[in-house]
C-alpha atoms as a PDB file:
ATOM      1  CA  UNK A   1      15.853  -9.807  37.545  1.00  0.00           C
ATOM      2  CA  UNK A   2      15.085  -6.196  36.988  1.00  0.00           C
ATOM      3  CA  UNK A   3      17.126  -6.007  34.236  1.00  0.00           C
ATOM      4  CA  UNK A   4      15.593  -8.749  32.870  1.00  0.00           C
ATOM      5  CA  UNK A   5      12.438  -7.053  33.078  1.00  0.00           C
ATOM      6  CA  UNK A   6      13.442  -3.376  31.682  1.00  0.00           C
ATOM      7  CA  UNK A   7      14.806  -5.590  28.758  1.00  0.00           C
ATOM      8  CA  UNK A   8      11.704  -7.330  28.195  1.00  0.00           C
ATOM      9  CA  UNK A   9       9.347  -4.131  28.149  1.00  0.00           C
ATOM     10  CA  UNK A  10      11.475  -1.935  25.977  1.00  0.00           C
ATOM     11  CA  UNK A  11      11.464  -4.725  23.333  1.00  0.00           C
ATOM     12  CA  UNK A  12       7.942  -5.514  23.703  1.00  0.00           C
ATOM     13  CA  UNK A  13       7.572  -1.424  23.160  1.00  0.00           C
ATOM     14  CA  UNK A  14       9.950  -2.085  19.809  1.00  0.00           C
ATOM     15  CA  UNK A  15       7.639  -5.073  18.826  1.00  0.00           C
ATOM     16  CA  UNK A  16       4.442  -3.239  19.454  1.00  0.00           C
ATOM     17  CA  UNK A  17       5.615  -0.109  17.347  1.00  0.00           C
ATOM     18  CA  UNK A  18       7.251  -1.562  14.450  1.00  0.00           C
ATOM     19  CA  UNK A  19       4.020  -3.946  14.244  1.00  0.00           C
ATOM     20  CA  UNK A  20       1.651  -0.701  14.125  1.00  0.00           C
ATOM     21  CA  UNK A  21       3.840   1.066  11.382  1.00  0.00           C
ATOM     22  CA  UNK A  22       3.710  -2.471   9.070  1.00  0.00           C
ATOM     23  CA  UNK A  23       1.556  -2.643   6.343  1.00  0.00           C
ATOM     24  CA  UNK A  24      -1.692  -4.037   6.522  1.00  0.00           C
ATOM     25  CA  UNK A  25      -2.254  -6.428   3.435  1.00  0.00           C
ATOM     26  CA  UNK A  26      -6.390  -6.992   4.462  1.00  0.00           C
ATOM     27  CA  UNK A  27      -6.501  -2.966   4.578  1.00  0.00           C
ATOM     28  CA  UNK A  28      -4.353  -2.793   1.625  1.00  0.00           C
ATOM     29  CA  UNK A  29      -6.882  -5.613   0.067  1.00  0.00           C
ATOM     30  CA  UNK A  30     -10.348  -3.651   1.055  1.00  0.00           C
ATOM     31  CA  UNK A  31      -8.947  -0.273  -0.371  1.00  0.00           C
ATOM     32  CA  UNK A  32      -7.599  -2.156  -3.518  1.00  0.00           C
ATOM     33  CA  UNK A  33     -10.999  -3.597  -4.208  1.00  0.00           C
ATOM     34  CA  UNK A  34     -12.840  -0.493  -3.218  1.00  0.00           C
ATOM     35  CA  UNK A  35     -10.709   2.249  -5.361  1.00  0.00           C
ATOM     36  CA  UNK A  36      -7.906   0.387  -7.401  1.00  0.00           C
ATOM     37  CA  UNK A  37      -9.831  -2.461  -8.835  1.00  0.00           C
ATOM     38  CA  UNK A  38     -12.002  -0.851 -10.937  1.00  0.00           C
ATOM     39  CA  UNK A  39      -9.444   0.042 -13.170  1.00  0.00           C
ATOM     40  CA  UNK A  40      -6.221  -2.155 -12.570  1.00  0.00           C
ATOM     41  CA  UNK A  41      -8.148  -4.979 -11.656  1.00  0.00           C
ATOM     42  CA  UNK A  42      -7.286  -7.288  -8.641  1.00  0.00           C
ATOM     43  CA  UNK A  43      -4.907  -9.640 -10.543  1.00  0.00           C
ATOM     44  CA  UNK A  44      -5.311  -8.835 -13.903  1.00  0.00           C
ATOM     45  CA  UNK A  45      -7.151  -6.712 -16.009  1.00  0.00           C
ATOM     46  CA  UNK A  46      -8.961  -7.503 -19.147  1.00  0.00           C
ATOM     47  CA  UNK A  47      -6.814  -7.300 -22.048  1.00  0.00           C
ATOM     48  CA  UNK A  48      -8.765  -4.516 -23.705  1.00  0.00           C
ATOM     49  CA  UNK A  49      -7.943  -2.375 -20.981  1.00  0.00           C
ATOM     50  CA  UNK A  50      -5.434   0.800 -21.457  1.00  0.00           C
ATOM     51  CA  UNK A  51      -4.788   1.000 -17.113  1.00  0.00           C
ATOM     52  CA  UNK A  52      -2.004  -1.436 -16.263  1.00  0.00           C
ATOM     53  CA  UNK A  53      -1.964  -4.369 -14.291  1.00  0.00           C
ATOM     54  CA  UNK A  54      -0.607  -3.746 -10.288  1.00  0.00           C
ATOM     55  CA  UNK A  55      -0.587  -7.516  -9.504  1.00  0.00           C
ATOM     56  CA  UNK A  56       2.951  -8.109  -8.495  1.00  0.00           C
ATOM     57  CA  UNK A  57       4.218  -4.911  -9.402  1.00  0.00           C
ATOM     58  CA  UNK A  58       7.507  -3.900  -6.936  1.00  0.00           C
ATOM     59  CA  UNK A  59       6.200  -2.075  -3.755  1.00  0.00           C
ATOM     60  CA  UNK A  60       8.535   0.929  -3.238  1.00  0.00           C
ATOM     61  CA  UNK A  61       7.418   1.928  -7.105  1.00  0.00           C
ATOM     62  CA  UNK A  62       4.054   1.600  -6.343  1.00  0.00           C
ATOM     63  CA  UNK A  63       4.426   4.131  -3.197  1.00  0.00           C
ATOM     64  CA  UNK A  64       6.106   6.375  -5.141  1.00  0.00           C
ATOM     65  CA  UNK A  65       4.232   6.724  -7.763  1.00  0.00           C
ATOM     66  CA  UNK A  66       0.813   6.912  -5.841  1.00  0.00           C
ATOM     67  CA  UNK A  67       2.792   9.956  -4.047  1.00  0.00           C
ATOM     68  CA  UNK A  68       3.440  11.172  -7.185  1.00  0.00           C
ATOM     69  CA  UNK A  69      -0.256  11.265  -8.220  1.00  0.00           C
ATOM     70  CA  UNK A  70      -1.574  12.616  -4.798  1.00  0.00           C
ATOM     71  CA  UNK A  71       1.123  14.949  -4.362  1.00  0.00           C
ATOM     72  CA  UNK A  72       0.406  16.213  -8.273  1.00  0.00           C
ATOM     73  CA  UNK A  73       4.347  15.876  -9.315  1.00  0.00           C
ATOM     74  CA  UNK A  74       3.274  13.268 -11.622  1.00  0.00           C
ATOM     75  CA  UNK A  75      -0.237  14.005 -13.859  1.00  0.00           C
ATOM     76  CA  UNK A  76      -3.118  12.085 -14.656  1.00  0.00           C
ATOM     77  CA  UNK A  77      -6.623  13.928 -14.020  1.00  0.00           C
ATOM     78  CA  UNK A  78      -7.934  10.159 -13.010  1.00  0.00           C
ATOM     79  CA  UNK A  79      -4.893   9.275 -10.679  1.00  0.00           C
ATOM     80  CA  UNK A  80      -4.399  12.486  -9.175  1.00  0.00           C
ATOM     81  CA  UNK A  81      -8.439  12.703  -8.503  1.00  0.00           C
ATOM     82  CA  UNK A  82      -8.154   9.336  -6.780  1.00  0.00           C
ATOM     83  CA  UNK A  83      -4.561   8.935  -4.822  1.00  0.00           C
ATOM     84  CA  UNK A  84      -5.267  12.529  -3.029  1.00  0.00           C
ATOM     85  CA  UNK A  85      -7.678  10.972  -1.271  1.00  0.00           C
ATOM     86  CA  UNK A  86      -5.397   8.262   0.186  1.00  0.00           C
ATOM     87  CA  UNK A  87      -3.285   8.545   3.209  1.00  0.00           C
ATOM     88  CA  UNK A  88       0.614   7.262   3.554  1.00  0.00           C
ATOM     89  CA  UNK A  89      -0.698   4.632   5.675  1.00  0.00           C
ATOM     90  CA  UNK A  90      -3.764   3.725   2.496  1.00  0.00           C
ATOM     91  CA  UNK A  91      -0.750   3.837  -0.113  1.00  0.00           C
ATOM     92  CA  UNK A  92       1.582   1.359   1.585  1.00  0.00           C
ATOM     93  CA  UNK A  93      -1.295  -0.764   2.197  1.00  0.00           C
ATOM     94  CA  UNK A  94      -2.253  -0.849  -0.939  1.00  0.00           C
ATOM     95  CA  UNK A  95       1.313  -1.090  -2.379  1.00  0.00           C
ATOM     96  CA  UNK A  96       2.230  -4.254  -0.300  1.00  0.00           C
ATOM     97  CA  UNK A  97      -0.993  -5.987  -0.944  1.00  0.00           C
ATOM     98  CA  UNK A  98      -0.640  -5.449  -4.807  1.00  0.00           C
ATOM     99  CA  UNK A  99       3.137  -6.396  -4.800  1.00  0.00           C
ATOM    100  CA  UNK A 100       2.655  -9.917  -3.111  1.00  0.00           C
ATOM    101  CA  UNK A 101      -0.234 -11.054  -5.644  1.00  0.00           C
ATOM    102  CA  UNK A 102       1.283 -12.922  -8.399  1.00  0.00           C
ATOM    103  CA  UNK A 103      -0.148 -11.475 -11.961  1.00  0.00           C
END
């Protein structure tokens, strides 16, 4: 019975943790509106418009490259103005919300 219950609390602590480092796709949704969308648009953007189009776009590019742009490795004045604000935890939001919208 006690072994039973160790079991069941360390995978609860497993469960609990792994759910806290996931991606939040309503987070990911309210910062893509707020910041992104202005640009890229939500699931398309007009087609006048020189900014691609994140809507489905794979989600380990779009980390890196909005590392890229905070970190300053990779230059735009725009992108690197904008992704330094945004935290790891913003840019995988933001990433996995983008990347499961279909364009």
């Amino acid at each position: 019975m006690k072994v039973m219950f160790y079991t069941a609390i360390i995978l609860s602590s497993f469960l609990l943790h792994s759910s806290s480092q996931a991606a939040s796709i309503y987070a990911g949704q309210a910062k893509a509106a707020a910041v992104c969308s202005q640009c890229h648009g939500i699931r398309k953007n007009s087609k006048d418009s020189i900014f691609p189009g994140l809507a489905g776009r794979d989600a380990s590019y779009l980390k890196m490259a909005l590392k890229q742009y905070r970190d300053k490795t990779r230059v735009s004045d725009i992108m690197n103005n904008i992704a330094a604000s945004l935290s790891d935890k913003d840019i995988s939001n933001v990433a996995s919300y983008y990347a499961r919208l279909k364009p």
